[in-house]
N, C-alpha and C. Protein backbone atom coordinates (compact mmCIF):
# COMPACT_ATOMS: atom_id res chain seq x y z
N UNK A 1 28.69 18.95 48.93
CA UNK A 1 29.10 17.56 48.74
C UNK A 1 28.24 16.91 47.66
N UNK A 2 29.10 16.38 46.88
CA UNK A 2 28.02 15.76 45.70
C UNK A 2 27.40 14.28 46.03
N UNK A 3 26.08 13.99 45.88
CA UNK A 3 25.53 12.67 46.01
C UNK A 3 26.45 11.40 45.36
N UNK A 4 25.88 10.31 46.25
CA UNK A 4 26.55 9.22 45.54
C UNK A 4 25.53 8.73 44.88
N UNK A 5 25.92 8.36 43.64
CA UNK A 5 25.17 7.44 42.70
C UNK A 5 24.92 5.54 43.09
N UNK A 6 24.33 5.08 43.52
CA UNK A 6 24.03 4.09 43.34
C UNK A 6 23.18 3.55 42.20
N UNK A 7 23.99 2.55 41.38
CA UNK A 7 23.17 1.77 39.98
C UNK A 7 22.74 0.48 40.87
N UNK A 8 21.88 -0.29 40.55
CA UNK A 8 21.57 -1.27 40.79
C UNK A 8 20.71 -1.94 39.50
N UNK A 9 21.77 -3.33 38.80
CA UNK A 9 21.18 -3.72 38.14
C UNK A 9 20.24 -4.85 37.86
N UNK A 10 19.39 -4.42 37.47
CA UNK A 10 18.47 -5.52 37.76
C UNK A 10 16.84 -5.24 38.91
N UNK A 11 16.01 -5.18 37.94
CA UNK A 11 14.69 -4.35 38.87
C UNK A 11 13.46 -5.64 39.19
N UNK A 12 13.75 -6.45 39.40
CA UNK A 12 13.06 -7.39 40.17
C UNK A 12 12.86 -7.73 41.65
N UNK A 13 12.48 -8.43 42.08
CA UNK A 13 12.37 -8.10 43.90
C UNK A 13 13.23 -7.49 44.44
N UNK A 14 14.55 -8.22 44.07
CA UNK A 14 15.79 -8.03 45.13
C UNK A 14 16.33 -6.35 44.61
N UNK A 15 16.40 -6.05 43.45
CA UNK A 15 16.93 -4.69 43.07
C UNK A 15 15.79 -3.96 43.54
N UNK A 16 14.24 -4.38 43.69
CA UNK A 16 13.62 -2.90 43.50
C UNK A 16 13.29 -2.81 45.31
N UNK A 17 13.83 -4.00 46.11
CA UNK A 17 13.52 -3.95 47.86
C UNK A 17 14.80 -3.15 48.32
N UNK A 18 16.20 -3.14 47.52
CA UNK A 18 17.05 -2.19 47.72
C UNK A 18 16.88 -1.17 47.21
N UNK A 19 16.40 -0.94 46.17
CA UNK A 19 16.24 0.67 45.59
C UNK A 19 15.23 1.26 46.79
N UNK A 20 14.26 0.59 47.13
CA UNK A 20 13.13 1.17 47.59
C UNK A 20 13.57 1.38 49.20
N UNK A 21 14.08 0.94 50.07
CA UNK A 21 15.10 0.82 51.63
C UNK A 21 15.82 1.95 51.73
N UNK A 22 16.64 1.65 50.68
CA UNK A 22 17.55 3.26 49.81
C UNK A 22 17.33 4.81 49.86
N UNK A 23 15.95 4.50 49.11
CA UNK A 23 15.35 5.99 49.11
C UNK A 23 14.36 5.79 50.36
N UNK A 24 13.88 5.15 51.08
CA UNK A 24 13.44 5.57 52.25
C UNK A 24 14.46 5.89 52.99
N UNK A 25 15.54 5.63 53.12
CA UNK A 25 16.76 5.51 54.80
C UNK A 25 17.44 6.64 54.25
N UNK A 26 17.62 7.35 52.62
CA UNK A 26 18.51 8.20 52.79
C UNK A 26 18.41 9.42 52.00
N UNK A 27 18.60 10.38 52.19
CA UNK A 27 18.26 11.78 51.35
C UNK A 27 18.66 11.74 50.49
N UNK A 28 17.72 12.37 49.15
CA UNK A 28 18.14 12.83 47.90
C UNK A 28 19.39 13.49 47.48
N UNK A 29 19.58 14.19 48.88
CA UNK A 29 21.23 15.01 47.98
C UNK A 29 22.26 14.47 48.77
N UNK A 30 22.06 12.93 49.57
CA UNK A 30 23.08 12.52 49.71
C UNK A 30 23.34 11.09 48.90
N UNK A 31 22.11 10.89 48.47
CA UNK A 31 22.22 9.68 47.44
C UNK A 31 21.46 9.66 46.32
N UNK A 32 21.44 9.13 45.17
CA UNK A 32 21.03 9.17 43.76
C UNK A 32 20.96 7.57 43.64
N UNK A 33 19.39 7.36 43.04
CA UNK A 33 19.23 5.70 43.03
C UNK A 33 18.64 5.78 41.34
N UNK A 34 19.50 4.50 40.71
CA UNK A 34 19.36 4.41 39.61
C UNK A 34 19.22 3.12 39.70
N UNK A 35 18.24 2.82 38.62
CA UNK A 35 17.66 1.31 38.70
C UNK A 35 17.68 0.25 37.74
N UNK A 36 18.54 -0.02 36.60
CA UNK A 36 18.44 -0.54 35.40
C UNK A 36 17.69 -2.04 34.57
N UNK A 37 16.61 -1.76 34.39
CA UNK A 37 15.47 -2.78 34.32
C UNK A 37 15.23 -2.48 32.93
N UNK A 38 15.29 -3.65 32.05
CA UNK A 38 14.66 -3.46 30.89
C UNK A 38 12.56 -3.64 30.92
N UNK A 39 12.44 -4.12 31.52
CA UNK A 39 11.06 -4.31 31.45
C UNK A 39 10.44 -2.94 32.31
N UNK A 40 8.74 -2.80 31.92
CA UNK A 40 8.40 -1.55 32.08
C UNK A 40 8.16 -1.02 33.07
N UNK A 41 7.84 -2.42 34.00
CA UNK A 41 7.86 -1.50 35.21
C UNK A 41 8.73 -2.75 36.28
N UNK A 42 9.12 -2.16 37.29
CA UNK A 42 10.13 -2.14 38.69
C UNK A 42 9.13 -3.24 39.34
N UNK A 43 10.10 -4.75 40.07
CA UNK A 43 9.51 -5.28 40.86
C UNK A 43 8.73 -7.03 40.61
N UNK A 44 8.58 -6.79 39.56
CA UNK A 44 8.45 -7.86 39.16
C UNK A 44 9.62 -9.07 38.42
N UNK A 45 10.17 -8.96 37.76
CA UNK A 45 11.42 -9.42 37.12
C UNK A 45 10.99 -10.58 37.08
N UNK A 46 11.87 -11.62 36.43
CA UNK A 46 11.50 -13.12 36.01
C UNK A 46 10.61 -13.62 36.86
N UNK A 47 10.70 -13.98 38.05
CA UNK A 47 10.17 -14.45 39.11
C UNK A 47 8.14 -14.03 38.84
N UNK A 48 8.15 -12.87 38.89
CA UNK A 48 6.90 -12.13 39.64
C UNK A 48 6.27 -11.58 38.36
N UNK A 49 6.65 -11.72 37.04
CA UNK A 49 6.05 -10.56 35.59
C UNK A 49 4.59 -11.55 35.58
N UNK A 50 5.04 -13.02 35.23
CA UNK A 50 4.30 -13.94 34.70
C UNK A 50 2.50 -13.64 34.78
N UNK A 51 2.06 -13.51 33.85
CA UNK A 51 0.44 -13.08 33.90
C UNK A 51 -0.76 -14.42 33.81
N UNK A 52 -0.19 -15.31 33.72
CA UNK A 52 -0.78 -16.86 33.87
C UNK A 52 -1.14 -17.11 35.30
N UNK A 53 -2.38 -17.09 35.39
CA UNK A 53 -3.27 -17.32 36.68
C UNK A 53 -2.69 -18.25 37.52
N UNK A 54 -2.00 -19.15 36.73
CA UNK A 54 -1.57 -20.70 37.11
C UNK A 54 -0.72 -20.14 37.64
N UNK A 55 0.46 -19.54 37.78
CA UNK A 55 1.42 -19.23 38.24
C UNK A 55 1.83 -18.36 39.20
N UNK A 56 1.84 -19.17 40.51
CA UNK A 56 1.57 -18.83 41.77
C UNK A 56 3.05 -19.06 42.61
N UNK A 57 2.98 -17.96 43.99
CA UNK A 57 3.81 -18.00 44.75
C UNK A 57 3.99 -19.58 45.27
N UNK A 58 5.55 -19.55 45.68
CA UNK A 58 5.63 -21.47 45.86
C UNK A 58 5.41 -21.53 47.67
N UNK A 59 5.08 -20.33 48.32
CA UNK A 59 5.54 -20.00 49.77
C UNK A 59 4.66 -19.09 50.21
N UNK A 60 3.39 -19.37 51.52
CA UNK A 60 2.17 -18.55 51.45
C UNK A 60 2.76 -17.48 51.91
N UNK A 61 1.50 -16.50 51.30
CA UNK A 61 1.79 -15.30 51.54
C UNK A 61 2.37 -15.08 52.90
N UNK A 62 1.86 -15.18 53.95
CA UNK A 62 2.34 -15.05 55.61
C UNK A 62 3.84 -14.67 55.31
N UNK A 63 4.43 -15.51 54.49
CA UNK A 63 5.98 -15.52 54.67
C UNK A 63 6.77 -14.70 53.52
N UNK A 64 5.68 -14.40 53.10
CA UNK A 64 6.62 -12.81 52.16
C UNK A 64 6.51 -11.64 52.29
N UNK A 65 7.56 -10.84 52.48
CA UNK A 65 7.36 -9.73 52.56
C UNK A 65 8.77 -8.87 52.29
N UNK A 66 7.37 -7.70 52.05
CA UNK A 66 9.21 -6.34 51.23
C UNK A 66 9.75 -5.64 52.59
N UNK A 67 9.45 -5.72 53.50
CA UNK A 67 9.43 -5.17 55.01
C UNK A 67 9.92 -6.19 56.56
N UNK A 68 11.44 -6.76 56.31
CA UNK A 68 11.51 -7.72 57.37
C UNK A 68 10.72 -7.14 58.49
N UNK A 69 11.22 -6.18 59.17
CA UNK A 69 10.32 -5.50 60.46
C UNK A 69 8.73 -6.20 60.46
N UNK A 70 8.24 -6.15 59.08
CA UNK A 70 6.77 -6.27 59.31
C UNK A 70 6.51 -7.56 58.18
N UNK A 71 6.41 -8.73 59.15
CA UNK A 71 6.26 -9.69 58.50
C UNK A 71 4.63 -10.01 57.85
N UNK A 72 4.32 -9.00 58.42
CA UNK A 72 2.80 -9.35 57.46
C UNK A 72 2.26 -8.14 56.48
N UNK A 73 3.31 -7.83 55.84
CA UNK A 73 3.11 -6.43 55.53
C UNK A 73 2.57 -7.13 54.22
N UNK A 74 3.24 -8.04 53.44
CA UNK A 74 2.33 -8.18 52.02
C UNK A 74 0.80 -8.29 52.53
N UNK A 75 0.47 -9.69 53.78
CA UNK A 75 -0.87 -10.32 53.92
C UNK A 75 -1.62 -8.96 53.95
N UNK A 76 -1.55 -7.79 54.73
CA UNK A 76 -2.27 -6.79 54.69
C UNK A 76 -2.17 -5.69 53.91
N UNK A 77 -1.69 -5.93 52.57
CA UNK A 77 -1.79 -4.79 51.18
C UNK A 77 -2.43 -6.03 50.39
N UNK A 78 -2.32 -7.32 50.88
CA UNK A 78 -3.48 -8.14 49.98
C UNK A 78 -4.79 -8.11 50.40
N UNK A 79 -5.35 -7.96 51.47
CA UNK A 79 -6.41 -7.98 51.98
C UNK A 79 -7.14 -7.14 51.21
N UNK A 80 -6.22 -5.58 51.05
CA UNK A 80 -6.76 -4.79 50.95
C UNK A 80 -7.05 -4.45 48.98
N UNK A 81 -6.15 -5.61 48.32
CA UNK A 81 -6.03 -5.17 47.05
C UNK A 81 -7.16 -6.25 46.01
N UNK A 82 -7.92 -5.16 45.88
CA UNK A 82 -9.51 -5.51 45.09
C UNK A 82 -9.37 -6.32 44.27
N UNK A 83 -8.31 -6.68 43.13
CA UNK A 83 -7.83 -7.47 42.23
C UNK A 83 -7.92 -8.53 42.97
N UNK A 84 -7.60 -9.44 44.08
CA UNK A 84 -7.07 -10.61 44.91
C UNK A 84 -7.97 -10.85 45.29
N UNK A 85 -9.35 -10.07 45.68
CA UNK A 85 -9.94 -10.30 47.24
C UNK A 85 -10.33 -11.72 46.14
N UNK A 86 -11.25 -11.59 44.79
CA UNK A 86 -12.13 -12.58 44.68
C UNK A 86 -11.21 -13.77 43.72
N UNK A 87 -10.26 -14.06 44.29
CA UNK A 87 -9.26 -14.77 43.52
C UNK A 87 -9.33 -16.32 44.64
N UNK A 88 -10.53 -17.03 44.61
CA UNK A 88 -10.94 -17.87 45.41
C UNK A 88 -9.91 -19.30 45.29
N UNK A 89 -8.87 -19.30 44.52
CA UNK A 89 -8.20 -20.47 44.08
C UNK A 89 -6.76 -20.36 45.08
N UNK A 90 -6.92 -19.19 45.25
CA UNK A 90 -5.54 -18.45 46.77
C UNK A 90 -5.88 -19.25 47.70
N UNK A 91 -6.76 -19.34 48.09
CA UNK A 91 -6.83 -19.93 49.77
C UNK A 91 -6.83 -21.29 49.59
N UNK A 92 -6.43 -21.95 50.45
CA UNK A 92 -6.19 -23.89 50.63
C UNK A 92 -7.15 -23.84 51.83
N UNK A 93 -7.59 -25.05 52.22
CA UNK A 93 -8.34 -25.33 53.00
C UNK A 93 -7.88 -24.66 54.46
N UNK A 94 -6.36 -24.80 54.13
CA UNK A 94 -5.58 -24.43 55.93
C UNK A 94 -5.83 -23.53 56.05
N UNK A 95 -6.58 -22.38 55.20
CA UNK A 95 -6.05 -21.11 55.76
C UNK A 95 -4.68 -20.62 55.13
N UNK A 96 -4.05 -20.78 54.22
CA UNK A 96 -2.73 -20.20 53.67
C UNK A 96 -3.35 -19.53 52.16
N UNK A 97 -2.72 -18.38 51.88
CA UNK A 97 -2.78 -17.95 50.50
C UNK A 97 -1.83 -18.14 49.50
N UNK A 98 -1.86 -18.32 48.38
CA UNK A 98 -0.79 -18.20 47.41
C UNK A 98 -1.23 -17.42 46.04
N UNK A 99 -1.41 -16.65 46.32
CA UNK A 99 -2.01 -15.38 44.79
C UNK A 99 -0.89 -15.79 44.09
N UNK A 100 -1.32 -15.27 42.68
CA UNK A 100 -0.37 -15.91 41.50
C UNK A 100 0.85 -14.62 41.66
N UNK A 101 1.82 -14.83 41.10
CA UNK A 101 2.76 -14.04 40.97
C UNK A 101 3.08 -13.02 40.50
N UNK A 102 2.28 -12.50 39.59
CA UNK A 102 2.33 -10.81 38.95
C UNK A 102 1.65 -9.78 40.29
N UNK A 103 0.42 -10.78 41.30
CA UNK A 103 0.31 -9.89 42.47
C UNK A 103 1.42 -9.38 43.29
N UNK A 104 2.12 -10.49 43.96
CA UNK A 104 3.56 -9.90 44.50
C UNK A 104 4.36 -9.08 43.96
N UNK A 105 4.89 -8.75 42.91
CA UNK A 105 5.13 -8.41 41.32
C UNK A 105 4.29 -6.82 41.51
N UNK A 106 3.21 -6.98 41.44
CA UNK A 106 2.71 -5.19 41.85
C UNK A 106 2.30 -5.16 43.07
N UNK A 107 2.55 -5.99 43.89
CA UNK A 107 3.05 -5.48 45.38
C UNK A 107 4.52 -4.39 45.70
N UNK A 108 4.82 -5.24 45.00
CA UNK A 108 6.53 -4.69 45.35
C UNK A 108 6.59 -3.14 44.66
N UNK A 109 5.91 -3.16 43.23
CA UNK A 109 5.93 -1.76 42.48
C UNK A 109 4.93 -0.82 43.15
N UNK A 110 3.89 -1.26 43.56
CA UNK A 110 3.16 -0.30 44.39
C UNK A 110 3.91 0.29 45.30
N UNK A 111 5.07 -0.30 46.14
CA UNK A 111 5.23 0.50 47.28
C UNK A 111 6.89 1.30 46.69
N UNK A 112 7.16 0.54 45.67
CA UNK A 112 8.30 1.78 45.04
C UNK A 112 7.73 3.27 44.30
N UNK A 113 6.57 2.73 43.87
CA UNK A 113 5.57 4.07 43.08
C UNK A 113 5.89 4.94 43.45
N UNK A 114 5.73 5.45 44.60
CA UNK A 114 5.93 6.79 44.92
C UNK A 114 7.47 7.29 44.62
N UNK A 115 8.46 6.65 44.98
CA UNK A 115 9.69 7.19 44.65
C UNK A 115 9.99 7.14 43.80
N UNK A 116 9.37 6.77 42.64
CA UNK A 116 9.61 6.54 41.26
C UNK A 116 8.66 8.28 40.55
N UNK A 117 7.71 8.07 40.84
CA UNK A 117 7.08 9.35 40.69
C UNK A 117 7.30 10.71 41.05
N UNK A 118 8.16 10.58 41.91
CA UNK A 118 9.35 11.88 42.56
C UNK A 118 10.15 12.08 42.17
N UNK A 119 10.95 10.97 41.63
CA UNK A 119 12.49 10.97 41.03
C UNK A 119 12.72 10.83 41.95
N UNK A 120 12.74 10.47 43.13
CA UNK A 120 13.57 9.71 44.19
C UNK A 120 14.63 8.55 43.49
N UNK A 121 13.61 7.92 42.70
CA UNK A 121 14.29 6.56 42.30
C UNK A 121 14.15 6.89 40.99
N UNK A 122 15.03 6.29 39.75
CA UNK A 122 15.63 6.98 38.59
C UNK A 122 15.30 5.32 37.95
N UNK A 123 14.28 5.39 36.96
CA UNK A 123 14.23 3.66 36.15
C UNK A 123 14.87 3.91 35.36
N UNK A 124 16.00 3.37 34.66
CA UNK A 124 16.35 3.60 33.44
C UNK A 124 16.25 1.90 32.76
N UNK A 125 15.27 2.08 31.82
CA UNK A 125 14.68 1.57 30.98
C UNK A 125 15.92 0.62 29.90
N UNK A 126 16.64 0.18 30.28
CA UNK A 126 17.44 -1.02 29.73
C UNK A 126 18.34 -2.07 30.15
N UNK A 127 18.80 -2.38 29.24
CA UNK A 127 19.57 -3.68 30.00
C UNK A 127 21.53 -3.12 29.65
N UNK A 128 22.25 -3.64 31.01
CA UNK A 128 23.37 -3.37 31.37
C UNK A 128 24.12 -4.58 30.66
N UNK A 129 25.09 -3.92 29.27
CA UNK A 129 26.27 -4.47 28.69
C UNK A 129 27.26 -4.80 29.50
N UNK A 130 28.47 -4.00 30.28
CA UNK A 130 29.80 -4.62 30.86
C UNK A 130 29.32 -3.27 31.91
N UNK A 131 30.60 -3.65 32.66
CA UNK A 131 30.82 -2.68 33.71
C UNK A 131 32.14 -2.15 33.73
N UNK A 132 32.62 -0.88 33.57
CA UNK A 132 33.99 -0.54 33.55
C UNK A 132 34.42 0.56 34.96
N UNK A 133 35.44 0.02 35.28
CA UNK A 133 35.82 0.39 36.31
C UNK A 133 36.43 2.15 35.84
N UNK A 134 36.59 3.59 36.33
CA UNK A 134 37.19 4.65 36.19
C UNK A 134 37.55 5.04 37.41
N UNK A 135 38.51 5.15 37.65
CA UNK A 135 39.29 5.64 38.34
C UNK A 135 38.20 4.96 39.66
N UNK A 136 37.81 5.82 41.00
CA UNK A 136 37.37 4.89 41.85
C UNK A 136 35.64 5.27 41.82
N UNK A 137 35.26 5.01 40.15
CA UNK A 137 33.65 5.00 40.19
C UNK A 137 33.74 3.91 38.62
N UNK A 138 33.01 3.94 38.25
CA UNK A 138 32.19 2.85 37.34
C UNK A 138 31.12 3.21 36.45
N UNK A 139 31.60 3.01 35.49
CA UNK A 139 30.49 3.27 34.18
C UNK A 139 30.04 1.84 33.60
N UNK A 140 28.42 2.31 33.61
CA UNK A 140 27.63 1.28 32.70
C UNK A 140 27.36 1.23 31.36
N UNK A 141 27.67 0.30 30.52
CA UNK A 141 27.36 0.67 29.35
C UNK A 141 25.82 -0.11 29.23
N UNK A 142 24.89 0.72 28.58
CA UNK A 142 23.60 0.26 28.27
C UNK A 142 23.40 -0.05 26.98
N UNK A 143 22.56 -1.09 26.45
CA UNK A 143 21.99 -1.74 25.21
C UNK A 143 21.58 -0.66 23.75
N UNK A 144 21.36 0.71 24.77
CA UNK A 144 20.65 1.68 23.88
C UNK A 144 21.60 2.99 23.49
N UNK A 145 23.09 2.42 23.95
CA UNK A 145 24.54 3.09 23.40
C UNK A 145 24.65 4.07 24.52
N UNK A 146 23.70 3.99 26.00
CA UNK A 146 23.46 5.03 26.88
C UNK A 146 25.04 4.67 27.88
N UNK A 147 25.26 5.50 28.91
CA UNK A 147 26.40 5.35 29.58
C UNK A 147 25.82 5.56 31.27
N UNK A 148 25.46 4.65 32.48
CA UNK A 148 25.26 5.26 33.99
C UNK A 148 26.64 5.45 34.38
N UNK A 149 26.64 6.39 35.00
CA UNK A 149 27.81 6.40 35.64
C UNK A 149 27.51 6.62 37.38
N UNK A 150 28.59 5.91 38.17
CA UNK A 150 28.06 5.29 39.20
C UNK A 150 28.88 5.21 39.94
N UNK A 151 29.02 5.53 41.37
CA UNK A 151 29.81 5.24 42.56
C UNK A 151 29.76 4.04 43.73
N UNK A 152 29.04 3.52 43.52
CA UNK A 152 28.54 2.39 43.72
C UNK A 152 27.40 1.09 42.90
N UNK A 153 27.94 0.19 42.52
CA UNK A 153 26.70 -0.96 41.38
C UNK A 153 26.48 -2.15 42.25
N UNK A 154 25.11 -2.01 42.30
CA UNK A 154 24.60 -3.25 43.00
C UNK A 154 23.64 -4.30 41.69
N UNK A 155 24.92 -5.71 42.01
CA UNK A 155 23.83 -6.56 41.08
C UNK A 155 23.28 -7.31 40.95
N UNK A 156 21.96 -7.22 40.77
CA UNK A 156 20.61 -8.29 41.12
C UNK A 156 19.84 -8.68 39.88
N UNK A 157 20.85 -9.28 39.25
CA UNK A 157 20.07 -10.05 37.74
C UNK A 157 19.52 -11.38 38.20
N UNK A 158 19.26 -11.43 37.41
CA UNK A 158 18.17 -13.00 38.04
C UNK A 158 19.33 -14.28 36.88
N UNK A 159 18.87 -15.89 37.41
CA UNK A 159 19.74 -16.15 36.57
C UNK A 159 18.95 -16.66 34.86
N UNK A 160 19.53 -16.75 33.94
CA UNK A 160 19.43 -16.77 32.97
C UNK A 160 18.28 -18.58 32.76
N UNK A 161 17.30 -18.39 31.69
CA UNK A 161 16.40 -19.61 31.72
C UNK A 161 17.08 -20.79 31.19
N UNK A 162 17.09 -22.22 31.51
CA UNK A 162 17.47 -23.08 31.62
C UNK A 162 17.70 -23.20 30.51
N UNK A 163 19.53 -23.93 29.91
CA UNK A 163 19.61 -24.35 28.82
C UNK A 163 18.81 -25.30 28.59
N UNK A 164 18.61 -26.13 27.19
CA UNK A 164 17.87 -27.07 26.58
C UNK A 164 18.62 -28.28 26.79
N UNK A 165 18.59 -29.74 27.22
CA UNK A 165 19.25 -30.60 27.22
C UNK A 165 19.11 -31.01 25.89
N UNK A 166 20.93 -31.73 24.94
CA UNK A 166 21.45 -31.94 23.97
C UNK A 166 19.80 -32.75 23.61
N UNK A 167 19.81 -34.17 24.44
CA UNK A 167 18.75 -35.00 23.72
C UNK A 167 17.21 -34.46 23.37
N UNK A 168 16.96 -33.35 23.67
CA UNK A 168 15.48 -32.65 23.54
C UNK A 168 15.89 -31.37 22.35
N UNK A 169 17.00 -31.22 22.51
CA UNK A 169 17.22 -30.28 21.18
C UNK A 169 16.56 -30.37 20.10
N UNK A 170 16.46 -31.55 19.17
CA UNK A 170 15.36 -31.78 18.07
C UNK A 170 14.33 -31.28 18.31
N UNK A 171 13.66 -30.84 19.35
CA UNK A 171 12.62 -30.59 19.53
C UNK A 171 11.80 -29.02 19.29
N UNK A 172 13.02 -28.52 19.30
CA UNK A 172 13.10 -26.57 19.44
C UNK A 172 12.30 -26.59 17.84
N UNK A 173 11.23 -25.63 18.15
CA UNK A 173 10.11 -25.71 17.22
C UNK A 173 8.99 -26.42 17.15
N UNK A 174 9.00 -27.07 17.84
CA UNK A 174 7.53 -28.27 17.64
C UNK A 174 6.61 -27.49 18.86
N UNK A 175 5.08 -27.51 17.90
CA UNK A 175 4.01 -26.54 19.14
C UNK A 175 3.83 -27.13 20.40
N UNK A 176 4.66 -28.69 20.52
CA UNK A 176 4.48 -29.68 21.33
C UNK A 176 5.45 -29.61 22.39
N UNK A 177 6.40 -28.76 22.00
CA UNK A 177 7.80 -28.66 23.31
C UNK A 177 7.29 -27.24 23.83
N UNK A 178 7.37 -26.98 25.26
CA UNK A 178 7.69 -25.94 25.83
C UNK A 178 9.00 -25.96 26.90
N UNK A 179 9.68 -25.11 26.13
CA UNK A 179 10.86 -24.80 26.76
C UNK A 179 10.73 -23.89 27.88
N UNK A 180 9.92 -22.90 27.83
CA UNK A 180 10.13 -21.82 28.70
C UNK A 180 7.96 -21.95 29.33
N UNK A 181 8.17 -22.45 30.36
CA UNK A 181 6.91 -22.68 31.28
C UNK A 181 5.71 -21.23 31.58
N UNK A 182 7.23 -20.34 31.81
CA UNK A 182 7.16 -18.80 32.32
C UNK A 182 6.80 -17.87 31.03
N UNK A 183 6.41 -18.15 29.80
CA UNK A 183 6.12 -17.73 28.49
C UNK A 183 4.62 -17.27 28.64
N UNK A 184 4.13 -16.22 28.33
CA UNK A 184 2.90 -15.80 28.44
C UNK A 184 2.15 -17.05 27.12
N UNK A 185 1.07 -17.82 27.82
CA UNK A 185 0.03 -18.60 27.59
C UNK A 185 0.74 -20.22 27.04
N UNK A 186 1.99 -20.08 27.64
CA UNK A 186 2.53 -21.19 26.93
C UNK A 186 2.05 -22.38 27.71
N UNK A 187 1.42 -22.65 28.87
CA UNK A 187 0.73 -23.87 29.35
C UNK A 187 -0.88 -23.50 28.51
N UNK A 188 -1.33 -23.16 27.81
CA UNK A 188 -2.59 -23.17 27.40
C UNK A 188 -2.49 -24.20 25.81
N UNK A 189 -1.49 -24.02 25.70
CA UNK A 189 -1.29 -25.47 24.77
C UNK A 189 -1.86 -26.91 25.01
N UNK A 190 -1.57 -26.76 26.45
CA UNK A 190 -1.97 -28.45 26.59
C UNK A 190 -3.51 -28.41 26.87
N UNK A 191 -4.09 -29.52 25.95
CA UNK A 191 -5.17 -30.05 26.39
C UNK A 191 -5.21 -30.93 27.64
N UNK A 192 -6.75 -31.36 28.10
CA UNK A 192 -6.77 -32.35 29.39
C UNK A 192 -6.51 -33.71 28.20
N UNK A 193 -6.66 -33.98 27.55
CA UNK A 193 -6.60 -35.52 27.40
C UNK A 193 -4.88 -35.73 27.09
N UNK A 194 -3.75 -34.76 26.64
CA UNK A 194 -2.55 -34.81 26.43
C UNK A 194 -1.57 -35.47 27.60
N UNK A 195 -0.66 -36.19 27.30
CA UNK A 195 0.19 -36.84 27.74
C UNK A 195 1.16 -35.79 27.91
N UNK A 196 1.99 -35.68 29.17
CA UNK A 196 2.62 -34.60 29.27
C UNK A 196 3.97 -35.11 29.98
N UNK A 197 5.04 -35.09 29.71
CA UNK A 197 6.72 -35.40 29.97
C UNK A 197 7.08 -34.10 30.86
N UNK A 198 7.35 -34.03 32.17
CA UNK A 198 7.73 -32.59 32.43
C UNK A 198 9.39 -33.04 33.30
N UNK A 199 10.29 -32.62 32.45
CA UNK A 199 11.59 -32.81 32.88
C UNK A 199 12.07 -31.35 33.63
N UNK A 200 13.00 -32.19 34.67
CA UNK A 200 13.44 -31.02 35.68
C UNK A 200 12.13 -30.68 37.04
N UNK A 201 12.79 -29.99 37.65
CA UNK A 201 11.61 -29.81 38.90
C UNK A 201 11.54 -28.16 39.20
């Protein structure tokens, strides 16, 4: 019997907590997990890449996790992960943590690692053009003229960064607008004495 292919596009939390469920719950020669992520590694995606200290989970750790069964499964791979311990700006007075977001981000890739290193789980390294239906399976067309072909597509793109409102348009170019928050060092622009407009929430 030949494996089923599962694509799943999109390798950020939600694609890489199904890829990773996937290849734990089901055998290699009854399933094939393909993962289509342009960025380099699995798990992080818009949400979780961001390398700006400032940019932290909005929800303490206690309440995240890649493991419903085990609701404290992140708090105890943070305990244990040397990068975090001395990250003294995590803890609030209550007792809650909020590590910045590239930790969760290689939380999530740490525990796909291994199936990625097996070929359990298959990264393919781009981003997904259209989806065409064949007969009762589905081909992907990829950015890099590549083709997945697939018996099942699961899709977990994140959504696209906020258009620009018409009246701030003039602005696209000035070292003084930041459009995109989530831009590696793009809050290091502002000084403390700067006046700062922050539209949207």
């Amino acid at each position: 019997m030949t494996a089923v292919v599962v694509a799943i596009i999109g390798g950020g939390f939600s694609g890489t907590a199904i890829a990773y469920h996937l290849a734990a719950q089901t055998r290699r020669s009854d399933v094939e997990i393909v993962v289509i992520e342009p960025r380099e590694q699995l798990g992080g995606g818009l949400a979780y890449s961001s390398k700006d200290p400032a940019h932290r989970i909005n929800v303490p750790a206690a309440k995240m996790t890649m493991i419903s069964a085990e609701p404290e499964h992140f708090t105890r791979w943070l305990a244990n992960d040397v990068t975090s311990v001395g990250d003294v700006l995590a803890r609030t007075t209550r007792g809650d943590e909020f590590p910045q977001r590239s930790v969760f981000g290689r939380y999530v890739h740490n525990h796909v690692g291994p199936f990625l290193e097996t070929g359990r789980i298959w990264h393919e390294r781009s981003t997904a053009l259209n989806i065409t239906p064949v007969g009762q399976r589905y081909s992907i067309a990829l950015t890099d003229e590549k083709n997945v072909d697939a018996d099942i597509v699961v899709v977990t793109t994140t959504h696209p960064l906020p258009s620009i409102p018409n009246a701030l348009r003039p602005l696209i170019g000035s070292p003084r607008f930041i459009a995109d928050p989530y831009a590696e060092d793009a809050l290091h622009k502002i000084e403390q004495d700067h006046a700062v407009l922050v539209v949207g929430t």
